[in-house]
N, C-alpha and C. Protein backbone atom coordinates (compact mmCIF):
# COMPACT_ATOMS: atom_id res chain seq x y z
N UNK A 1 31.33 13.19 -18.52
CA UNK A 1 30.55 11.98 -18.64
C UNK A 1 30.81 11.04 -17.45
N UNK A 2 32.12 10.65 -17.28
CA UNK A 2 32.15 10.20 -16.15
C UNK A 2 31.89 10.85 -14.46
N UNK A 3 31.88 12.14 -14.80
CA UNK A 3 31.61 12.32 -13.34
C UNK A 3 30.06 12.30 -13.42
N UNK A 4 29.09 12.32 -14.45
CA UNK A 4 27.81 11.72 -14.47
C UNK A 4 27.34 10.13 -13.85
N UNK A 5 28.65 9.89 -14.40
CA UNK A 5 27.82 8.25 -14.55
C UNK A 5 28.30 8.12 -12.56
N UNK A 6 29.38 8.48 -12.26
CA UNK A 6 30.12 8.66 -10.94
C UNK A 6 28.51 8.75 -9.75
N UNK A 7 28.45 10.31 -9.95
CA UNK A 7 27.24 11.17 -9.18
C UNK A 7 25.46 9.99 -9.50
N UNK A 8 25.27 9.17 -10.30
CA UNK A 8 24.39 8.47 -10.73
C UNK A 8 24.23 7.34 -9.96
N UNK A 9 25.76 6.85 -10.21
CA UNK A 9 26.15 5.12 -8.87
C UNK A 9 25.56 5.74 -7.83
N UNK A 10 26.30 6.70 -7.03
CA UNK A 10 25.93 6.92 -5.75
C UNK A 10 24.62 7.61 -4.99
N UNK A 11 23.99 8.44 -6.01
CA UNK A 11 22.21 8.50 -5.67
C UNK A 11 21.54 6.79 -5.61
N UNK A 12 21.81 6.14 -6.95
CA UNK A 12 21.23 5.07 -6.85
C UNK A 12 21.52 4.24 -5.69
N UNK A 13 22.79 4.18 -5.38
CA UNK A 13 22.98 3.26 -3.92
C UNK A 13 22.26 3.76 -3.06
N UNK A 14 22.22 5.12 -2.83
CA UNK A 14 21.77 6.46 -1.75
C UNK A 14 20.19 5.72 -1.76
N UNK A 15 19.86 5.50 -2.87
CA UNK A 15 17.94 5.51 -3.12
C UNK A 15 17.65 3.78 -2.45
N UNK A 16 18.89 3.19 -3.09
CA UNK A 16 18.55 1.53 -2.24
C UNK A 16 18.59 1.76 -1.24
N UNK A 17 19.58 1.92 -0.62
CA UNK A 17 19.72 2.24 0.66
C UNK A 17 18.07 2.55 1.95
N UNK A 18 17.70 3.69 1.03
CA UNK A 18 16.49 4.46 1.99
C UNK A 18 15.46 3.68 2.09
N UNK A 19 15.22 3.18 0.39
CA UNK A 19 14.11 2.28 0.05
C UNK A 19 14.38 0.98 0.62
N UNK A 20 15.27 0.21 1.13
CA UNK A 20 15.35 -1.00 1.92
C UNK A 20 14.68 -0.59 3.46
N UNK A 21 15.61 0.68 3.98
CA UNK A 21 15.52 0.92 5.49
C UNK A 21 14.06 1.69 5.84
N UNK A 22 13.34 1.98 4.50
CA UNK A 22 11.83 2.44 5.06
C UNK A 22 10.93 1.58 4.72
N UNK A 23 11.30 0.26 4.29
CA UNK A 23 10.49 -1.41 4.23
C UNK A 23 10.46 -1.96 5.55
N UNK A 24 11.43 -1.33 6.60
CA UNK A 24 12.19 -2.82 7.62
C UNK A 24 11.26 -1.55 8.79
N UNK A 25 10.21 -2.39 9.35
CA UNK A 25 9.49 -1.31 10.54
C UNK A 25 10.35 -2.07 12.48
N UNK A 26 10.05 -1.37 13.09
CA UNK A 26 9.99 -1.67 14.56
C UNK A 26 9.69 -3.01 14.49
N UNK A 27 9.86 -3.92 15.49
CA UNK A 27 8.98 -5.17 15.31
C UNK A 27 8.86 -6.47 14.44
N UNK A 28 9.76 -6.24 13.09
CA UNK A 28 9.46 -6.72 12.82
C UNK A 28 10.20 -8.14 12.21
N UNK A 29 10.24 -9.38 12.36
CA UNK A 29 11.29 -10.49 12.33
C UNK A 29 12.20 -9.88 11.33
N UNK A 30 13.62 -10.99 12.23
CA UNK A 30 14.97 -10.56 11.32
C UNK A 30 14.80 -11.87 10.49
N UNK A 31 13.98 -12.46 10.87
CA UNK A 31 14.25 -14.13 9.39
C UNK A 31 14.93 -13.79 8.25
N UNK A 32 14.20 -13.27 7.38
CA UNK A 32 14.72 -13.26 6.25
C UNK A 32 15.44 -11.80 5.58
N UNK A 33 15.73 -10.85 6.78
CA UNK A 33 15.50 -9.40 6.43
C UNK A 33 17.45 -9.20 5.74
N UNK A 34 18.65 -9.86 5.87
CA UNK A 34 19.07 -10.24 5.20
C UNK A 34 19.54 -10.59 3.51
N UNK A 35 18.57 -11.56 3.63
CA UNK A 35 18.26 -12.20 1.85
C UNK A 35 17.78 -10.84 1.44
N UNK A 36 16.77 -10.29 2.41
CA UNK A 36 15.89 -9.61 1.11
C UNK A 36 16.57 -8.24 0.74
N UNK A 37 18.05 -7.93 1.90
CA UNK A 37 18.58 -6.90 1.31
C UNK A 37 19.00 -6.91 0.69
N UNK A 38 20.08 -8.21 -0.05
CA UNK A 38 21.12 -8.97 -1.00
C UNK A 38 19.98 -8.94 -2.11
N UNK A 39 19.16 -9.04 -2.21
CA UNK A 39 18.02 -9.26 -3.25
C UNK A 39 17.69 -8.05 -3.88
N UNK A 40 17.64 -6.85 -3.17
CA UNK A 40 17.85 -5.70 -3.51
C UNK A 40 19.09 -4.70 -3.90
N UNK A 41 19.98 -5.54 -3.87
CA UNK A 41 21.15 -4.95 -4.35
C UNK A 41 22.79 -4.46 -3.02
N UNK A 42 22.23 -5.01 -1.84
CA UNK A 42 22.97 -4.96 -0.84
C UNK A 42 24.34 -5.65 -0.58
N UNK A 43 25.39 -5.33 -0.53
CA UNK A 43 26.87 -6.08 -0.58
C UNK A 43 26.37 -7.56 0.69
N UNK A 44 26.52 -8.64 0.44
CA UNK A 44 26.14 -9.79 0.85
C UNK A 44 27.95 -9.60 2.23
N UNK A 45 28.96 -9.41 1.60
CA UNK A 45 29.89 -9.98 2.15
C UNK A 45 30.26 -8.62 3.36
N UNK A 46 29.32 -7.41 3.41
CA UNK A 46 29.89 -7.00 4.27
C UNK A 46 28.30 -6.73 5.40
N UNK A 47 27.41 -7.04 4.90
CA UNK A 47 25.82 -7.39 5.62
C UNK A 47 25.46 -8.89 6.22
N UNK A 48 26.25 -8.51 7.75
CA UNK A 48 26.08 -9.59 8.31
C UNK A 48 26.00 -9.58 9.82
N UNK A 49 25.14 -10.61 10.24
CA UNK A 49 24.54 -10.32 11.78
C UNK A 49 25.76 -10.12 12.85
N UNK A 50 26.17 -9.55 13.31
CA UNK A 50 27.15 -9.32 15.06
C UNK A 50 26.34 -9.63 16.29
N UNK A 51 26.97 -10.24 17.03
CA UNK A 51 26.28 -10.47 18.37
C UNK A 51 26.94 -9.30 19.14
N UNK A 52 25.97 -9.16 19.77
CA UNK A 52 26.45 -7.71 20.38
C UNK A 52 25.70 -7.44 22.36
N UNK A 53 25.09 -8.78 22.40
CA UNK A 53 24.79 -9.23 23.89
C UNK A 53 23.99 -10.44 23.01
N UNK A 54 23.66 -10.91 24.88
CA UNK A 54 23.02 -12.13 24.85
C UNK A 54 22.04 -12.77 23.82
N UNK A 55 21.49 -11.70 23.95
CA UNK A 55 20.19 -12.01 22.79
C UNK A 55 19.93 -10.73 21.90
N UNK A 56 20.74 -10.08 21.58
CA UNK A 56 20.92 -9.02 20.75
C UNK A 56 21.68 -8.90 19.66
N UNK A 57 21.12 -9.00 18.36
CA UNK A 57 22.40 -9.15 17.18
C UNK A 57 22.45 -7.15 16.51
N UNK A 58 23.43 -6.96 15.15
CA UNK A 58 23.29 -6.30 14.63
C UNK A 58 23.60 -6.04 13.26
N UNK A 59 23.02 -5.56 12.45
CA UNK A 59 23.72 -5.86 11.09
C UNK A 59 23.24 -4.48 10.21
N UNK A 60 24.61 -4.10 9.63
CA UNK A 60 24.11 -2.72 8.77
C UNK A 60 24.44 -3.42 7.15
N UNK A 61 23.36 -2.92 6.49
CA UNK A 61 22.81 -3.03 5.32
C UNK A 61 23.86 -2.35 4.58
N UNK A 62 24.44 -2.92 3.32
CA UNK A 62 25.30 -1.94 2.94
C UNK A 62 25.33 -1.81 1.99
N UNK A 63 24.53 -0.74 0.65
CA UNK A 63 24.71 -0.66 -0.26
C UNK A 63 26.24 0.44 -0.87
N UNK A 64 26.59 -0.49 -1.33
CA UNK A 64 27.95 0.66 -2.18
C UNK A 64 27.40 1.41 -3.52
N UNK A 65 28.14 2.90 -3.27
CA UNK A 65 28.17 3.84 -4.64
C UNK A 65 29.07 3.16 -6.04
N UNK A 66 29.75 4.04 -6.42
CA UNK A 66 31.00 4.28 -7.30
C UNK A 66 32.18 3.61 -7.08
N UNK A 67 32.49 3.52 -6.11
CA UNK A 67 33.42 3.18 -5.55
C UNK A 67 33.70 2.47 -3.88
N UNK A 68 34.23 1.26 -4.27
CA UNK A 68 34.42 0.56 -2.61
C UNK A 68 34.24 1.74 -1.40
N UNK A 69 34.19 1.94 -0.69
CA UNK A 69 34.54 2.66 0.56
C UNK A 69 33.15 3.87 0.50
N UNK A 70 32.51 3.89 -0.74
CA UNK A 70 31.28 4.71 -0.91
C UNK A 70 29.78 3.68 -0.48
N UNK A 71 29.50 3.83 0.41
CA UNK A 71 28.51 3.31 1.51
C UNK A 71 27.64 3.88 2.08
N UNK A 72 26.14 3.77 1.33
CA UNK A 72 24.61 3.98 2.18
C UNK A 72 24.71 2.39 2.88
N UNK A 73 24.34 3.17 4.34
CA UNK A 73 23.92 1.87 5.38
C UNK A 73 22.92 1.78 6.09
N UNK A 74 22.21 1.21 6.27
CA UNK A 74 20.92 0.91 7.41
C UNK A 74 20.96 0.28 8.53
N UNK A 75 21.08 0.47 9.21
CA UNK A 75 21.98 -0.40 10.77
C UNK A 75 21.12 -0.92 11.48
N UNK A 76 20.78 -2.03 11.49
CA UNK A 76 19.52 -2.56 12.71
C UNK A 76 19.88 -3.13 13.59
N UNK A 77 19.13 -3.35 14.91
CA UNK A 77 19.49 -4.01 15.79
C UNK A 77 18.15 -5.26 16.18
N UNK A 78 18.63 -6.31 16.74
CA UNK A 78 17.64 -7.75 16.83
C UNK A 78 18.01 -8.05 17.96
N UNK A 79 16.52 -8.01 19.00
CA UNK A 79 16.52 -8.59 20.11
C UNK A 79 14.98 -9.37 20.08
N UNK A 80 16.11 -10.41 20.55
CA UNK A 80 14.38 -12.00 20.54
C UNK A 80 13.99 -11.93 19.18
N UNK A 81 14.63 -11.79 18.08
CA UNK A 81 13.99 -12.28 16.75
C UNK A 81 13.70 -11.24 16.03
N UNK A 82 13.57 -9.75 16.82
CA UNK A 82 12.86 -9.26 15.87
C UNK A 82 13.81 -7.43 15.92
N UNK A 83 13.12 -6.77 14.94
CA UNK A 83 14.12 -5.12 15.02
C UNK A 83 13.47 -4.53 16.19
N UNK A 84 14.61 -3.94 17.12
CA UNK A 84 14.20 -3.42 18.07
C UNK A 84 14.93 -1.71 18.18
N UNK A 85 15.79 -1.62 17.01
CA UNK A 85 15.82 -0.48 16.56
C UNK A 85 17.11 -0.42 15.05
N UNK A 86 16.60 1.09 14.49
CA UNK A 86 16.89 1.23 13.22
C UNK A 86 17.88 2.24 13.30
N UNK A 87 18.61 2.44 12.59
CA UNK A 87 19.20 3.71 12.30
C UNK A 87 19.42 3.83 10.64
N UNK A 88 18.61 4.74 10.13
CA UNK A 88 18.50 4.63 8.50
C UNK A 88 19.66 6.23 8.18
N UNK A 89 20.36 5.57 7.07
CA UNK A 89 21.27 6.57 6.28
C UNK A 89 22.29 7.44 7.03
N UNK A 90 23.33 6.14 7.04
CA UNK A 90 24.55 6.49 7.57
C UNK A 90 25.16 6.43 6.26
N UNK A 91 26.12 7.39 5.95
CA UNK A 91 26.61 7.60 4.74
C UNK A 91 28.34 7.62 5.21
N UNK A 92 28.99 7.30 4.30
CA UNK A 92 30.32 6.78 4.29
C UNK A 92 30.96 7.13 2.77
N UNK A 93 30.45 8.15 2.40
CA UNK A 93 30.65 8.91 1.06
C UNK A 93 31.40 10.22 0.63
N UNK A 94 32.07 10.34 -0.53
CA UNK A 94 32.23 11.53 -0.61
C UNK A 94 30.97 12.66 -1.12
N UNK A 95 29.58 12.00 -1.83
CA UNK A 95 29.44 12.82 -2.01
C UNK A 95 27.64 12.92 -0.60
């Protein structure tokens, strides 16, 4: 039973995860892209912008499984306001 409910957390994070990072296109403002991952179920305290040059931020989306350290991520990058690239489903999981 528990390794059900276990294998269940971590598809479902797995499924936020995809379903956030195939909403967020090329192009398109970082305003609110943030909130609306926390809104969807995204860890608030570890989804947060990095400066990473002048006018370039970055921030990976981080939904957790089962367990702390179990992590679907969506990694974007923001130049001049808006995504100028994605990297969807970086996994940090056992399963």
């Amino acid at each position: 039973m528990l390794l059900m409910y276990v294998v269940t957390s971590e598809m479902s994070a797995k499924k936020k995860a995809e379903s956030f990072c195939d909403s967020v296109n090329i192009g398109d403002k970082t305003t609110d892209i943030r909130d609306m991952a926390i809104s969807r179920g995204a860890r608030g305290k570890d989804s947060n912008w990095k400066k990473i040059g002048s006018s370039t931020r970055q921030i990976e989306i981080t939904f957790t499984g089962y367990y702390p350290g179990s992590d679907f991520i969506c990694q974007l990058t923001e130049n001049n306001g808006v995504v100028s690239e994605k990297k969807p489903y970086i996994i940090r999981s056992l399963f």
